[in-house]
C-alpha atoms as a PDB file:
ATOM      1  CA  UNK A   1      -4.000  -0.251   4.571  1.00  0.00           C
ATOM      2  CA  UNK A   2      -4.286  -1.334   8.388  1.00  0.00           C
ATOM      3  CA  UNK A   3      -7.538  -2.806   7.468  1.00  0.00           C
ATOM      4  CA  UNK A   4      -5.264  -5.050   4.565  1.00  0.00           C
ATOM      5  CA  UNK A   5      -3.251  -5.907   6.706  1.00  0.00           C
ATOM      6  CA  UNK A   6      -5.230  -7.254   9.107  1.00  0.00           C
ATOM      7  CA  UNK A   7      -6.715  -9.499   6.663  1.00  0.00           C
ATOM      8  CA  UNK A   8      -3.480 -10.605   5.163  1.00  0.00           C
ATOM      9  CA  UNK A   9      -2.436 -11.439   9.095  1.00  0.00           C
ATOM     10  CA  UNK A  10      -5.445 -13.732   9.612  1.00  0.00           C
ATOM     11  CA  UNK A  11      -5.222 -15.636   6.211  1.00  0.00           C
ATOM     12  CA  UNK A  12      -1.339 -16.148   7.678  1.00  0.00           C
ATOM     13  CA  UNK A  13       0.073 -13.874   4.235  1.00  0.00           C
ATOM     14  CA  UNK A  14       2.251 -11.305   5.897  1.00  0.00           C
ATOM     15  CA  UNK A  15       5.466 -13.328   6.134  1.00  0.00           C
ATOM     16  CA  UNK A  16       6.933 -12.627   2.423  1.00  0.00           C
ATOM     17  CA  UNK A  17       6.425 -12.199  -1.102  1.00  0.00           C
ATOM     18  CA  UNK A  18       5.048  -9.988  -3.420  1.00  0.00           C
ATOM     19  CA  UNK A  19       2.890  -8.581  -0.699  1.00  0.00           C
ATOM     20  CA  UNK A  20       4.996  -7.344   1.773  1.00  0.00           C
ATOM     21  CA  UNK A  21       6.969  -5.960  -1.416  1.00  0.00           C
ATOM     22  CA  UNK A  22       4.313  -4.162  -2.114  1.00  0.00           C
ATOM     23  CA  UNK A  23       3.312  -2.768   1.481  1.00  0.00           C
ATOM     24  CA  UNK A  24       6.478  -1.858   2.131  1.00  0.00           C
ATOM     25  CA  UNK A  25       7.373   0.370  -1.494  1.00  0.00           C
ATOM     26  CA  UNK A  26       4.072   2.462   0.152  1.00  0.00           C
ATOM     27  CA  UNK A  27       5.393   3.115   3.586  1.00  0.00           C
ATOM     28  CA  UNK A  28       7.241   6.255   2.410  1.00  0.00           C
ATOM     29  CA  UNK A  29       5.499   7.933  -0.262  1.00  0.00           C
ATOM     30  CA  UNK A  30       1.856   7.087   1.939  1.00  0.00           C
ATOM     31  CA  UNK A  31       3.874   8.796   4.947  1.00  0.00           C
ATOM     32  CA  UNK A  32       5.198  11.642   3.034  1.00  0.00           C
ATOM     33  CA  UNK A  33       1.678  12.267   1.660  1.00  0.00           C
ATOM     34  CA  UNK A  34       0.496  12.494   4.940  1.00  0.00           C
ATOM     35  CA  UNK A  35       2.950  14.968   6.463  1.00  0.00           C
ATOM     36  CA  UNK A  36       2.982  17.436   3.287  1.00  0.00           C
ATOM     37  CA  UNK A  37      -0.946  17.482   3.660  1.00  0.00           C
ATOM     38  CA  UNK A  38      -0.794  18.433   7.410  1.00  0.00           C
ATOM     39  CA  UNK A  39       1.844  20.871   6.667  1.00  0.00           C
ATOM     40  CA  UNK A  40       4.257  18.957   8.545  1.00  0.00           C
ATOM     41  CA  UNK A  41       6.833  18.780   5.275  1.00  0.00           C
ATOM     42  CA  UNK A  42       7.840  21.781   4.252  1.00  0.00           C
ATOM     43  CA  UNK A  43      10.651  20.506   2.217  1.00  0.00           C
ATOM     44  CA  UNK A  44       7.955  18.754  -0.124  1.00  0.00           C
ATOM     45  CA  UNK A  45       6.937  20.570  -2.670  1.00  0.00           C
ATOM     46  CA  UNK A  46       3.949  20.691  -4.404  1.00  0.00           C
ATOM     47  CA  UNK A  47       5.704  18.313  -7.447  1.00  0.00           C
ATOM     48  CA  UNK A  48       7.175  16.082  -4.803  1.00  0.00           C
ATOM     49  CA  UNK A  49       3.489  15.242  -3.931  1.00  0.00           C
ATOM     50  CA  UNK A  50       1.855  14.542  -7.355  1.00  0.00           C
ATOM     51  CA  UNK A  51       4.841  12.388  -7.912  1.00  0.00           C
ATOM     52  CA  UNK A  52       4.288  10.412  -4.800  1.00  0.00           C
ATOM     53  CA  UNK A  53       0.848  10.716  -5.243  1.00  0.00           C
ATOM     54  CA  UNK A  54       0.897   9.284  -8.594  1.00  0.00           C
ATOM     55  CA  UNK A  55       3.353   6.131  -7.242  1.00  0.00           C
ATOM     56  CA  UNK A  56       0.874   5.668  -4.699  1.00  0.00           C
ATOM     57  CA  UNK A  57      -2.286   5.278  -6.920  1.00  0.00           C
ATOM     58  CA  UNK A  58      -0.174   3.020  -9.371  1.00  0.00           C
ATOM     59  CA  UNK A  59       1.405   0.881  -6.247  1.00  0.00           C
ATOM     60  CA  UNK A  60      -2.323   0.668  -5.324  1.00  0.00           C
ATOM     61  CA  UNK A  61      -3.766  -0.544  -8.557  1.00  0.00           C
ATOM     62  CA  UNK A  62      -1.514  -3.322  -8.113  1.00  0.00           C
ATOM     63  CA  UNK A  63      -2.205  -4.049  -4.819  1.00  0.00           C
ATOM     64  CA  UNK A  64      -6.120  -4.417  -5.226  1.00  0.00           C
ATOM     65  CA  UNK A  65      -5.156  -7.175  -8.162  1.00  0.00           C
ATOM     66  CA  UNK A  66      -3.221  -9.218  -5.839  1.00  0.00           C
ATOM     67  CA  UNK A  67      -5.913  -8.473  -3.255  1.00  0.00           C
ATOM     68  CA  UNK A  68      -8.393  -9.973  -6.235  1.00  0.00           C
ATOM     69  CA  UNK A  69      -6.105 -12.995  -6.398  1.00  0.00           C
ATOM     70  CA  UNK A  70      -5.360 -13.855  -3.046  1.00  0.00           C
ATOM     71  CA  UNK A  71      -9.282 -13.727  -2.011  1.00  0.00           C
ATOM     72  CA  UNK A  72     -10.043 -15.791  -4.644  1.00  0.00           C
ATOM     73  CA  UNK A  73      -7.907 -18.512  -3.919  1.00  0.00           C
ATOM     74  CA  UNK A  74      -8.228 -17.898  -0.062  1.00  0.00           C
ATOM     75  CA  UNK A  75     -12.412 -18.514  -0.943  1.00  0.00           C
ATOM     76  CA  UNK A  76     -11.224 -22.223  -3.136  1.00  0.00           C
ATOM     77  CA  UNK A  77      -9.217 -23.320  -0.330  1.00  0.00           C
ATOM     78  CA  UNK A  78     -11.965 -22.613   2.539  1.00  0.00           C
END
């Protein structure tokens, strides 16, 4: 995700909209993911994670369209 970011920041498209929406729904469940799988959440269980695990691929899905969308009209307008 740094890696989207980064190209979001150069084309000047992290300052609002559906985007950052996006980015920021993932902050929690991509962080929780990460501490239950180095055992740093014992309060998750193993439920918790395939929830957030499916939210994740879904919020992802989405994210690769506007990804689609954005490049596209980024390459019409360079």
């Amino acid at each position: 995700m740094e890696n989207f970011k980064a190209g979001l920041a150069a084309r000047g498209l992290l300052d609002g909209g559906m985007v950052v929406h996006y980015l920021v729904e993932l902050e929690r469940p991509t962080a929780g993911l990460r501490d239950y799988f180095a055992g740093a959440a014992p309060e998750m269980t193993p439920e918790d994670a395939r929830v957030f695990h499916f939210f994740v691929q879904e919020k992802l899905k989405g994210l690769k369209r506007l990804a689609t969308e954005i490049d596209t009209g980024y390459a019409q307008d360079v």
